[in-house]
Protein backbone atom coordinates (compact mmCIF):
# COMPACT_ATOMS: atom_id res chain seq x y z
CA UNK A 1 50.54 34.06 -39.59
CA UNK A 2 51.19 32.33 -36.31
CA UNK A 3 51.29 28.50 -36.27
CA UNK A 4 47.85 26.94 -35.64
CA UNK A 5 48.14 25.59 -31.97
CA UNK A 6 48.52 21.84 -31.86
CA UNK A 7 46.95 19.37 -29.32
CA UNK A 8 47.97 18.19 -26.66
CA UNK A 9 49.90 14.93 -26.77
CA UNK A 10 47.76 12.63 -24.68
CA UNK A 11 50.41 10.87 -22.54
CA UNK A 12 51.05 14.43 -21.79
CA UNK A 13 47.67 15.51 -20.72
CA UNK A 14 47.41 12.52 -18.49
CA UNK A 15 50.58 13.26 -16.23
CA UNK A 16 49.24 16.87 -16.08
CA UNK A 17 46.16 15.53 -14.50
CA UNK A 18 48.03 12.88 -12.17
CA UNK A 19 49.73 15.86 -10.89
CA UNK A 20 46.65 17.25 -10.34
CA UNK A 21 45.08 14.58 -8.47
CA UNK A 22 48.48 14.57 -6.31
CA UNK A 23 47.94 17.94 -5.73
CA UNK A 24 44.29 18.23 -4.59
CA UNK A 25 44.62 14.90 -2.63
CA UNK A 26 47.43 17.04 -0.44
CA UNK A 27 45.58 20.32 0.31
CA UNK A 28 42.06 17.47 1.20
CA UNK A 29 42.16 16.83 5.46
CA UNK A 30 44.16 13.81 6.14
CA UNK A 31 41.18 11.62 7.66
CA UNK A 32 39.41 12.52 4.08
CA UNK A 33 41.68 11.53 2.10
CA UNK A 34 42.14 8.09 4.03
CA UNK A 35 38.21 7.47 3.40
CA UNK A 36 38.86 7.85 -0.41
CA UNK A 37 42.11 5.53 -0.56
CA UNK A 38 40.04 3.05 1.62
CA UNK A 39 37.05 2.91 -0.86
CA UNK A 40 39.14 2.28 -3.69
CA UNK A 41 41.02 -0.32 -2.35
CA UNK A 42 38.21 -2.41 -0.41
CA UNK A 43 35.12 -1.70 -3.09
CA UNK A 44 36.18 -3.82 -6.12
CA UNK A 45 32.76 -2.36 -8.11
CA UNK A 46 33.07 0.43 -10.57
CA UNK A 47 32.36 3.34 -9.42
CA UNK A 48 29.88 6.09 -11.39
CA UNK A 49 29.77 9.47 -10.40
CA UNK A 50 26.70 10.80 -9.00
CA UNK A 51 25.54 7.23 -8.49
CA UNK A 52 25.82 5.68 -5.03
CA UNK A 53 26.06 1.85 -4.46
CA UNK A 54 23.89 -0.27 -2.51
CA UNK A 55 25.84 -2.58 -0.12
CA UNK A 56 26.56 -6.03 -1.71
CA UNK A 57 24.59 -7.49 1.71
CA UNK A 58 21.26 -5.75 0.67
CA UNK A 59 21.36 -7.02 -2.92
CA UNK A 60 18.81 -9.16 -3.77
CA UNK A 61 19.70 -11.44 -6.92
CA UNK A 62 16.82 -11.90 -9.19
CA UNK A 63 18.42 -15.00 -11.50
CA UNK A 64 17.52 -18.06 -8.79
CA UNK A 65 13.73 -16.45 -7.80
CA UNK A 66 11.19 -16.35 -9.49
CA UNK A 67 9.25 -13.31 -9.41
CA UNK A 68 6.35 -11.46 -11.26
CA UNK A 69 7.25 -8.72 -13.43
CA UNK A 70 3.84 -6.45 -11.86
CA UNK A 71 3.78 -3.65 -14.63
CA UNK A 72 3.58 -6.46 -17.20
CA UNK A 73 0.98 -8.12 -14.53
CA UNK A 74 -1.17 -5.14 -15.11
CA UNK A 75 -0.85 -4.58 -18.18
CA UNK A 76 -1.41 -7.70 -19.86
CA UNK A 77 -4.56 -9.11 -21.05
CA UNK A 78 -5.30 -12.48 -19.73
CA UNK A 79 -5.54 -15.04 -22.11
CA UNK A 80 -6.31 -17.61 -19.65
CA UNK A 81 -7.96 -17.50 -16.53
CA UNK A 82 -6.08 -18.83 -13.72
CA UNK A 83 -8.99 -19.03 -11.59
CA UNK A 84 -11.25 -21.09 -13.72
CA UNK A 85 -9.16 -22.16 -16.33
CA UNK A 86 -11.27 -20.98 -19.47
CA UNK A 87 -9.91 -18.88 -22.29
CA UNK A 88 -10.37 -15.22 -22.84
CA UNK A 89 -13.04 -14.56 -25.04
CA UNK A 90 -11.84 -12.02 -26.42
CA UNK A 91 -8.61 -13.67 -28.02
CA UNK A 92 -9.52 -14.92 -31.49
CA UNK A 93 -12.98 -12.94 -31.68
CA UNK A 94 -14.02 -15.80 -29.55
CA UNK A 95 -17.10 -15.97 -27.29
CA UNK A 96 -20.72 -14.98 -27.90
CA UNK A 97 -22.03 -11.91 -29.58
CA UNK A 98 -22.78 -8.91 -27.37
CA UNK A 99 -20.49 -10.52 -25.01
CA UNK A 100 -18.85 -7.56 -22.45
CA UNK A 101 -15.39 -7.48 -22.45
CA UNK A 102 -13.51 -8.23 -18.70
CA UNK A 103 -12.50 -5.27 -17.41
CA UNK A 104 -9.91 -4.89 -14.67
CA UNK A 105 -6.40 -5.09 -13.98
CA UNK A 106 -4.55 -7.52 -12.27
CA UNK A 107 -5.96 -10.77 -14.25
CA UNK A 108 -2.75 -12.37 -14.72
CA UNK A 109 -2.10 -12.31 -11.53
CA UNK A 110 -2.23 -15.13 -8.78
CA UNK A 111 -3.00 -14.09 -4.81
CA UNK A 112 -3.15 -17.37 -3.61
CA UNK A 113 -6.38 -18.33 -1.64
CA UNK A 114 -7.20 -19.51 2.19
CA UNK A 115 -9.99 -22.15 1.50
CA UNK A 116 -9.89 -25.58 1.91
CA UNK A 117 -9.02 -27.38 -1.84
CA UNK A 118 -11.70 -30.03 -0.50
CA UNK A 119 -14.61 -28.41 1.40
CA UNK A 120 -15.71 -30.83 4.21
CA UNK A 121 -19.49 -30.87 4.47
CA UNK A 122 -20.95 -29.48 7.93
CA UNK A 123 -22.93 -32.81 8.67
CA UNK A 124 -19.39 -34.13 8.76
CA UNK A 125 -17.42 -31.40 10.79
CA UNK A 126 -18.37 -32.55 14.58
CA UNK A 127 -18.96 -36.06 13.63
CA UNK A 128 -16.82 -39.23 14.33
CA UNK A 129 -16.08 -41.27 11.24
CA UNK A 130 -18.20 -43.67 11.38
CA UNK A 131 -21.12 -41.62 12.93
CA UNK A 132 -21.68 -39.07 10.68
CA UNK A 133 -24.71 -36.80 10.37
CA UNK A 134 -27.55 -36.71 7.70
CA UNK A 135 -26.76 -34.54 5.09
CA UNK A 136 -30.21 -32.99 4.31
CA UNK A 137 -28.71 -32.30 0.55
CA UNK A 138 -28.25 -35.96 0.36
CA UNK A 139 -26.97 -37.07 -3.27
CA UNK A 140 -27.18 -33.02 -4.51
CA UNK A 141 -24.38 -32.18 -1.53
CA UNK A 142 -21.12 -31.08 -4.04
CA UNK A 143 -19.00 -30.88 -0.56
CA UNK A 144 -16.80 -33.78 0.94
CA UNK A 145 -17.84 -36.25 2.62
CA UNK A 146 -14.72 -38.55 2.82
CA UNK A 147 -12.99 -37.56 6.00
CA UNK A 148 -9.92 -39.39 5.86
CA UNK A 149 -9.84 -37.93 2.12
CA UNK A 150 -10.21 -34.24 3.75
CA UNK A 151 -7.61 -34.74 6.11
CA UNK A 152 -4.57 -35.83 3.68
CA UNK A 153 -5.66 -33.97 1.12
CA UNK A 154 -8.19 -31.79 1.31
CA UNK A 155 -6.94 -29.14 3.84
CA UNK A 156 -3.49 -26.99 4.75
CA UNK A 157 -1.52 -28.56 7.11
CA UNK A 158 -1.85 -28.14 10.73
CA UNK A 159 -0.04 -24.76 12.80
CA UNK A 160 2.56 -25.45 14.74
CA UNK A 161 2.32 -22.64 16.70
CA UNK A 162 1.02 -22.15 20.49
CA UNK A 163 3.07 -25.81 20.86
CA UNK A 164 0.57 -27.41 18.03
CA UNK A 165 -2.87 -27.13 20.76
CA UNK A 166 -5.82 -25.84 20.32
CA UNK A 167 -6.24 -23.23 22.52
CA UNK A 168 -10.29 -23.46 22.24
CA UNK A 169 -9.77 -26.77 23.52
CA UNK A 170 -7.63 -26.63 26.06
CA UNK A 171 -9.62 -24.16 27.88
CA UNK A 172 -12.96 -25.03 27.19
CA UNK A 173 -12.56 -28.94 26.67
CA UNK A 174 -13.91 -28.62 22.96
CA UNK A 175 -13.56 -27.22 19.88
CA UNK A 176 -16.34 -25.97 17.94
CA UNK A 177 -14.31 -25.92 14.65
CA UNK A 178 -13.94 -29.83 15.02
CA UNK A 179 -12.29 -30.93 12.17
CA UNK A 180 -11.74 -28.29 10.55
CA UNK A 181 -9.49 -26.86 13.05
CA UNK A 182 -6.15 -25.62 12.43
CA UNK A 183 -5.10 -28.15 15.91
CA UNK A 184 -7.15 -30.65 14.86
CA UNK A 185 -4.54 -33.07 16.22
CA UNK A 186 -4.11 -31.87 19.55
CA UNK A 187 -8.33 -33.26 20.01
CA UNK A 188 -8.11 -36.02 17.70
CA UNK A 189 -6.84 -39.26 17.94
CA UNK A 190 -7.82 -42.85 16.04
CA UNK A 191 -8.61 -46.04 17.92
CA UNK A 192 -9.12 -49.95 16.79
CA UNK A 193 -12.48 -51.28 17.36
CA UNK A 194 -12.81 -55.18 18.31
CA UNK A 195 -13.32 -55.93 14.83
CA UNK A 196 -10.57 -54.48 13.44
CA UNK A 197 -11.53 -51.16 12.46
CA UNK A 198 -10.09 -47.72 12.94
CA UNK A 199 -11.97 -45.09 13.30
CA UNK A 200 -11.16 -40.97 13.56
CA UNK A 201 -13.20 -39.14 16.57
CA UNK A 202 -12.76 -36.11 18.34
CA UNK A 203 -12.02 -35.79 22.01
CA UNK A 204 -14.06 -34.19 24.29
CA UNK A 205 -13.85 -33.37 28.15
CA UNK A 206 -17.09 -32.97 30.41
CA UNK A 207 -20.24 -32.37 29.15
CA UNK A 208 -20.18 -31.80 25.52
CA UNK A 209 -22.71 -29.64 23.38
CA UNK A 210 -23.81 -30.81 19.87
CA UNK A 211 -23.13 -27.80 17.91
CA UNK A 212 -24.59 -29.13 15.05
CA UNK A 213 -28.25 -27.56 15.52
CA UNK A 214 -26.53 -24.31 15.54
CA UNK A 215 -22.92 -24.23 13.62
CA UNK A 216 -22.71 -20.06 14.40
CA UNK A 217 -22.06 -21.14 18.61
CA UNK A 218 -19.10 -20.60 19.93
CA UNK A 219 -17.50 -20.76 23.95
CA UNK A 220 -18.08 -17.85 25.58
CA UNK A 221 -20.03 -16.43 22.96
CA UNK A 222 -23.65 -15.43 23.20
CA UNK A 223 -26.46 -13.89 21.18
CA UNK A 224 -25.92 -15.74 18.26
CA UNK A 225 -28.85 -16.55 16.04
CA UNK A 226 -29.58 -20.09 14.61
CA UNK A 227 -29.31 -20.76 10.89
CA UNK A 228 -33.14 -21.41 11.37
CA UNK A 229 -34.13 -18.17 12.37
CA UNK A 230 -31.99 -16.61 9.89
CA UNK A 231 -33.42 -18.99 7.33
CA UNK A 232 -36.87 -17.81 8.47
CA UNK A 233 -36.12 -14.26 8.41
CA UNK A 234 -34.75 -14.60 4.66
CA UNK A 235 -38.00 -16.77 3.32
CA UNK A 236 -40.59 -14.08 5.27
CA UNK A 237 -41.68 -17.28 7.99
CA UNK A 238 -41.23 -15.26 11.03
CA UNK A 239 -44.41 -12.98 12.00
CA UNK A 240 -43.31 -9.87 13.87
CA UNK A 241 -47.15 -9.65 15.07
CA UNK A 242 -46.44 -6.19 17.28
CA UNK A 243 -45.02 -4.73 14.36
CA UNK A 244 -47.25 -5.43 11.68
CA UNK A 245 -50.46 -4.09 13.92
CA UNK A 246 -48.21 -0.65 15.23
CA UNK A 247 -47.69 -0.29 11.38
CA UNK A 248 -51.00 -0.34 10.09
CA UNK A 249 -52.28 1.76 12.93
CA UNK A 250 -48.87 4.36 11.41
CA UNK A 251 -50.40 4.00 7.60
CA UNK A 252 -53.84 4.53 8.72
CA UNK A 253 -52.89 7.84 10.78
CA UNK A 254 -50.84 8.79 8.00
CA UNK A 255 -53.64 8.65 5.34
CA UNK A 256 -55.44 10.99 7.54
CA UNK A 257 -53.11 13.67 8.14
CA UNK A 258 -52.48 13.42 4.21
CA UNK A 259 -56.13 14.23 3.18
CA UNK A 260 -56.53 16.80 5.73
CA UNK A 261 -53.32 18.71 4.58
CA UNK A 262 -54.47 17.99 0.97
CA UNK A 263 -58.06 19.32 1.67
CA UNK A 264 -56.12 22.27 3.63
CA UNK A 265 -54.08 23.15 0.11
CA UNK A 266 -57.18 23.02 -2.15
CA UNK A 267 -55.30 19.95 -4.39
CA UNK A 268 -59.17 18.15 -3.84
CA UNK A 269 -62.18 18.53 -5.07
CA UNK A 270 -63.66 17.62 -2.03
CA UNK A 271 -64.33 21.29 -0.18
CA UNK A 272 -62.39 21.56 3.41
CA UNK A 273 -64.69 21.72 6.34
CA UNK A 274 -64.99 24.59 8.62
CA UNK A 275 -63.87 22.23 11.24
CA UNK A 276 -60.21 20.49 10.11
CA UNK A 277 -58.88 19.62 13.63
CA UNK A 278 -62.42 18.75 15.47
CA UNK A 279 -62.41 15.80 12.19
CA UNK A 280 -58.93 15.16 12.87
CA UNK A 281 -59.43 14.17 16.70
CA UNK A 282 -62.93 12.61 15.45
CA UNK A 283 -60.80 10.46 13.26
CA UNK A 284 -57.73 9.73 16.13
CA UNK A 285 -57.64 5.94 17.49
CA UNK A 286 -55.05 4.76 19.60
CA UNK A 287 -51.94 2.80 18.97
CA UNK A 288 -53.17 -0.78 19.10
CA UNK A 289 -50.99 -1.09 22.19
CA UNK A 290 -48.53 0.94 24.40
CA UNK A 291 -44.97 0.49 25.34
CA UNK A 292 -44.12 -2.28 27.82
CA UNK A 293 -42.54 -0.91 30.43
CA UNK A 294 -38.63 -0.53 30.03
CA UNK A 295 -35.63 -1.65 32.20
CA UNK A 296 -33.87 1.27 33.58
CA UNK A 297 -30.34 2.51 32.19
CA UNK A 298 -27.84 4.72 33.76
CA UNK A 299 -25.27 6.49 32.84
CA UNK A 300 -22.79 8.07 34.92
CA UNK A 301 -19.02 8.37 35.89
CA UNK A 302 -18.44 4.92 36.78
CA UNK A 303 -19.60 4.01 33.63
CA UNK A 304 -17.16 4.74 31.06
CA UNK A 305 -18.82 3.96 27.01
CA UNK A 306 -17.34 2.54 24.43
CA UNK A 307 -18.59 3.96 21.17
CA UNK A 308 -19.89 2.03 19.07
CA UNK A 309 -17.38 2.15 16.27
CA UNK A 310 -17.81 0.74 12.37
CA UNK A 311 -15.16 -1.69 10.99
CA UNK A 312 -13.62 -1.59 14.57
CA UNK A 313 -15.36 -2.36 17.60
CA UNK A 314 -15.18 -5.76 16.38
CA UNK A 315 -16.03 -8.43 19.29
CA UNK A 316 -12.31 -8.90 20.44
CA UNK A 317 -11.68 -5.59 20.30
CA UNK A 318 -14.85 -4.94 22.95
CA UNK A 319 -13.32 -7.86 25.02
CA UNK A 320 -9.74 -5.78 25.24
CA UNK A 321 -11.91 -2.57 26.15
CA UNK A 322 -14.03 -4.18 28.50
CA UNK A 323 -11.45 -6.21 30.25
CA UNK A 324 -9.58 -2.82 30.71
CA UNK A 325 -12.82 -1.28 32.60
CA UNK A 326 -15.18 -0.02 29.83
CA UNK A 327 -18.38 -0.88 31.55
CA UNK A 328 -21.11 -0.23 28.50
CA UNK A 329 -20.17 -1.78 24.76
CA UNK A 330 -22.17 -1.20 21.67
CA UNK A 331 -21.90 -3.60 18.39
CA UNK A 332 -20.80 -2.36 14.90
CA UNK A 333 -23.54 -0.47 13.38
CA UNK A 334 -25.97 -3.30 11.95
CA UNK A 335 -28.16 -2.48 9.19
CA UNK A 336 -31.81 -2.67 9.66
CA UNK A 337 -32.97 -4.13 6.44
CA UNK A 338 -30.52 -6.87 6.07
CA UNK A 339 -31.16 -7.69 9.90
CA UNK A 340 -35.06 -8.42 9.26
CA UNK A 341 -34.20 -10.17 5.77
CA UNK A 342 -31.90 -12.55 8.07
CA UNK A 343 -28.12 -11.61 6.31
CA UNK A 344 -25.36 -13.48 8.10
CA UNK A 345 -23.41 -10.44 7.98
CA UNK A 346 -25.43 -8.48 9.73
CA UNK A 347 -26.51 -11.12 12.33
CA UNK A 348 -22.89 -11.83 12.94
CA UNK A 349 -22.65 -8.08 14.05
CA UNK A 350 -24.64 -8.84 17.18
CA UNK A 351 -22.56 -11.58 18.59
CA UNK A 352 -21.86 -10.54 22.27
CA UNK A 353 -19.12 -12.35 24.85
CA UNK A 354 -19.58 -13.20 28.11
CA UNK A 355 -17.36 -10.60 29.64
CA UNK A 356 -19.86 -8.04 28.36
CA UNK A 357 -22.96 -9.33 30.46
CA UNK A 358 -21.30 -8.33 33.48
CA UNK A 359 -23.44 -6.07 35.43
CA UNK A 360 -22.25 -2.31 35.10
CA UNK A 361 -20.90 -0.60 38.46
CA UNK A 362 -22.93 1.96 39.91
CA UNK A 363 -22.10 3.51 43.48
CA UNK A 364 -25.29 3.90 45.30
CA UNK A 365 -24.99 7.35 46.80
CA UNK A 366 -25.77 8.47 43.15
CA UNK A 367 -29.12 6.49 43.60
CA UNK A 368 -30.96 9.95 43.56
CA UNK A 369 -30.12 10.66 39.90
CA UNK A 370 -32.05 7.41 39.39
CA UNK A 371 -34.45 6.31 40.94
CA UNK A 372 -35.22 2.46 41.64
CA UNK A 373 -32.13 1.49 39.33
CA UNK A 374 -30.90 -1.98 39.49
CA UNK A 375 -27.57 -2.40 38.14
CA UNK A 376 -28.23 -6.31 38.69
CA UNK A 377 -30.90 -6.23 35.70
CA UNK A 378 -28.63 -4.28 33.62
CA UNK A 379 -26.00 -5.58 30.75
CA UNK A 380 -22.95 -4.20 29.46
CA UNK A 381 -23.84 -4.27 25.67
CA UNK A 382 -25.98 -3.05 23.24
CA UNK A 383 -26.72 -3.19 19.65
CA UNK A 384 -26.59 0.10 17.39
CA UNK A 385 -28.72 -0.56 14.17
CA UNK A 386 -29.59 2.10 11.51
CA UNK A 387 -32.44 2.57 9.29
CA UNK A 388 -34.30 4.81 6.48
CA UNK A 389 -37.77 3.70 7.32
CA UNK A 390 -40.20 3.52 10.31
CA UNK A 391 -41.44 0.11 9.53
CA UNK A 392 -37.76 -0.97 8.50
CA UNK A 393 -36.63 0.01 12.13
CA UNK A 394 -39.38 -1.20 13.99
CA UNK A 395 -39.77 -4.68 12.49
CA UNK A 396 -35.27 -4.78 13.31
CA UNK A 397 -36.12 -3.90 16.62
CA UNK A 398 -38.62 -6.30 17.19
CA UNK A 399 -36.29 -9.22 16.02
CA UNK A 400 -33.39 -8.21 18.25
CA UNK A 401 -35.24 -8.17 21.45
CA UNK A 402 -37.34 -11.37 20.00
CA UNK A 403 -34.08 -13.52 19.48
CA UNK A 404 -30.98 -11.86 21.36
CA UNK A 405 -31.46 -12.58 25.20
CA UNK A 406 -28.82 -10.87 26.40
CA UNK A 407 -29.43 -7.14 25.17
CA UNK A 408 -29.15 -3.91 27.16
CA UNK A 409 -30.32 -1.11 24.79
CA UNK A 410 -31.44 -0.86 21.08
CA UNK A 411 -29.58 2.51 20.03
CA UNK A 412 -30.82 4.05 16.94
CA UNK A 413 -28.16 6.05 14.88
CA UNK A 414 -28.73 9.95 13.80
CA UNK A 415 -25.46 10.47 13.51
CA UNK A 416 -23.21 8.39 10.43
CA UNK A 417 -21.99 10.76 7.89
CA UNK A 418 -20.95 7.89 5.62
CA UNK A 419 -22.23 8.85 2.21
CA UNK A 420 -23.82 5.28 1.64
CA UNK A 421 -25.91 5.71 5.15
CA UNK A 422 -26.25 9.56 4.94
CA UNK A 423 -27.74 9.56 1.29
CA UNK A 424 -30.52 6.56 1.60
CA UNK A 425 -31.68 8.82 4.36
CA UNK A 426 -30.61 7.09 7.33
CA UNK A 427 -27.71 7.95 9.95
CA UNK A 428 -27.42 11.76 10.12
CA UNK A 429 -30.13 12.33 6.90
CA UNK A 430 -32.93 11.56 9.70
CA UNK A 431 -31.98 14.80 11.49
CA UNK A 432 -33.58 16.20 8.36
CA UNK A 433 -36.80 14.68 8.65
CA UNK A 434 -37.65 14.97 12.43
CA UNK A 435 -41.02 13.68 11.94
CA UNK A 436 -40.10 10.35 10.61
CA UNK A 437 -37.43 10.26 13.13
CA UNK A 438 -40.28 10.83 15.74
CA UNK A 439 -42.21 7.63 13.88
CA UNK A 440 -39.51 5.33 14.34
CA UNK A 441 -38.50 6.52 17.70
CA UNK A 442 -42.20 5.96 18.86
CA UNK A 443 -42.76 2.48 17.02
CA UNK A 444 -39.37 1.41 18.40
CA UNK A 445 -40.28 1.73 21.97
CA UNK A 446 -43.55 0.47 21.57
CA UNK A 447 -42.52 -3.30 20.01
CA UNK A 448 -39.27 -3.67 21.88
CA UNK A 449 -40.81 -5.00 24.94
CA UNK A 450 -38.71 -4.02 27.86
CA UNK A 451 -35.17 -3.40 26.09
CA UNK A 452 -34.74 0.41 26.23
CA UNK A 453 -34.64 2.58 22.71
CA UNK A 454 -32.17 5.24 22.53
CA UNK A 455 -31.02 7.78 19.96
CA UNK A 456 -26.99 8.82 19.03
CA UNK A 457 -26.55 12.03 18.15
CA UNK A 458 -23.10 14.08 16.70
């Protein structure tokens, strides 16, 4: 039998394969094989094949940072909460019987926050030092009241940015954040009194406003509703009088129509009369009152709309658009209920700036689409609200024109999709139901006064 073959001897083996490498590296292009010398000269890290190496200037090293490991961050149970400081209840079978367990992810984890550590209390904000405002909370207030306190350690630190001034300030001559500003320095300053005191006020040019009564105000800014009325709104004080009458007039007309039709299907005992529509107009009174007569809108080519636009059309946003020659804005869409139950939220939604009461153009020659319109009457914004209910839209519509001075049309939306809106029946769920559409259209125009209703359609 032949010998078995033996291996290889390894020394061998290796100068076959350094003959090898000699040999491919002659038949590779010249320019290649300087690339390969040059990495293995100039790249002192090992090298894996099929792995390539980040550059040593992108490489972040992890051993002087601290950093949060986030899969263990979500997938740890909190044992502590960083927010309040109070054990899990869970840990230990601690924590009352029946007690649901916290749900979530993310618990161990720390965002950071915005607020003030020491919240200064608003009779304080516009006040000098030593002539502060009565706190109507008196003893019960659980906000600061110490301003030097506030200032060294109660807030973040001032911006540096825009050269450290308040740009508020330095074109209106005030600041309506007072001390709570971010350039709180730029319009504050301490002086010595004859006895020896110092004292921390705010600097003021011209004639100042107290912006106390209403701490919503801003420069430039208009259509913004007191905390009063809001607070009014939200406890049921305010009487929408025009409303409440066109309402019961609605319920009463309602009830009618709903025994006739009932009579009509045989679900009463009481027999239908020979004569259904002679009782009907028997029964018919009129609205308590009609529709005040309405300002006059146009629409045309030198009138370019901005939509009104959810989430976006945001009041600096409608100052870009109307700056760049939009000449008719709308607000967010504002939802009725909250409006007449006086939400900030929603009243915020209706804040208008001064660029958008500009008069719209309008080129007469077109006066014959139109007739009698007077651009001078007219504004450049509206409000858009939405609702599910006649009386709901009416009483929203009543409190706009009642408490926003500068309004140019209520518009009415038919037309959100948005599952929330669309499934409470409101936005495009009204096109459904054109008869309580025609209700709110109706009771709409007739409490507004003389701020035009309109309708948006898709």
């Amino acid at each position: 039998m032949p010998d078995a073959e033996q291996p290889e001897p390894l020394v061998a083996a290796e100068a076959r394969t350094e003959e090898a490498g000699v040999a491919s590296d002659i038949n590779e292009p010249s320019s290649k094989r300087q690339k390969l010398s040059h990495n293995e000269t100039t790249d002192p890290r090992d090298r894996k094949h099929g792995i390539a190496p980040i550059k040593p200037e992108y490489l972040i090293s992890l051993e002087a940072q601290d950093f949060v490991d986030d899969d263990a961050a979500e997938g740890a149970i909190a044992t502590d909460d960083n927010a309040t400081g109070k054990p899990d209840a869970r840990q230990d079978g601690g924590g009352k019987k029946g007690k649901k367990k916290q749900k979530g992810q993310n618990h161990n984890r720390t965002f950071g926050h915005f607020e003030d550590s020491l919240r200064l209390c608003n009779s304080r904000m516009l006040s000098n030092e030593f002539s502060p405002r009565h706190c109507k909370f008196g003893e019960r207030c659980n906000m600061c009241h110490d301003l030097r306190l506030y200032l060294t350690e109660g807030r973040r630190a001032d911006v540096e940015t825009l050269g450290g001034k308040c740009p508020v300030f330095e074109s209106h001559g005030r600041c309506p954040s007072g001390w709570k500003c971010r350039f709180v320095k730029s319009h504050s300053k301490e002086i010595e009194h004859e006895d020896g005191r110092k004292e921390l006020i705010l600097l003021q040019e011209g004639d100042y406003v107290d912006l106390n009564d209403n701490q919503d105000a801003r420069p430039d800014v208009v259509n913004v509703a007191s905390a009063d009325i809001k607070w009014d709104l939200a406890r049921k004080k305010v009487v929408l009088e025009k409303s409440e009458a066109y309402i019961k007039w609605l319920d009463r007309d309602s009830e009618i129509t709903h025994k006739l039709y009932n009579r009509k299907q045989g679900t009463e005992d009481v027999p239908a009369p020979p004569h259904d529509l002679e009782e009907l107009r028997a029964q018919f009174v009129d609205p308590p009152f009609k529709p005040s007569e309405k300002r006059k809108i146009y629409f045309g080519r030198e009138t370019p709309v901005l939509a009104p636009l959810t989430t976006q059309g945001n009041l600096p946003f409608r100052r870009l658009c109307s700056d760049l020659g939009a000449q008719i804005t709308y607000s967010e869409m504002a939802m009725a209920l909250p409006l007449i139950q006086g939400q900030k939220g929603e009243w915020a939604l209706m804040k208008a700036h001064e660029s958008e009461l500009a008069s719209p153009r309008y080129t007469p020659e077109n006066g014959n689409i139109v007739k009698g319109y007077d651009n001078a009457k007219d504004f450049k914004w509206g409000a858009q609200i939405s609702g599910n209910q006649a009386w709901v839209a009416m009483k929203a519509a009543e409190a706009l024109a009642r408490f926003l001075p500068h309004l140019r049309v209520i518009d009415l939306n038919c037309g959100c999709p948005i599952d929330l809106v669309f499934q409470t029946g409101a936005g495009s769920g009204l096109l459904d139901t054109p008869n309580k559409l025609e209700k709110m259209v109706r009771g709409m125009n007739a409490v507004s006064e003389e701020v035009p209703i309109t309708a948006r359609l898709r």
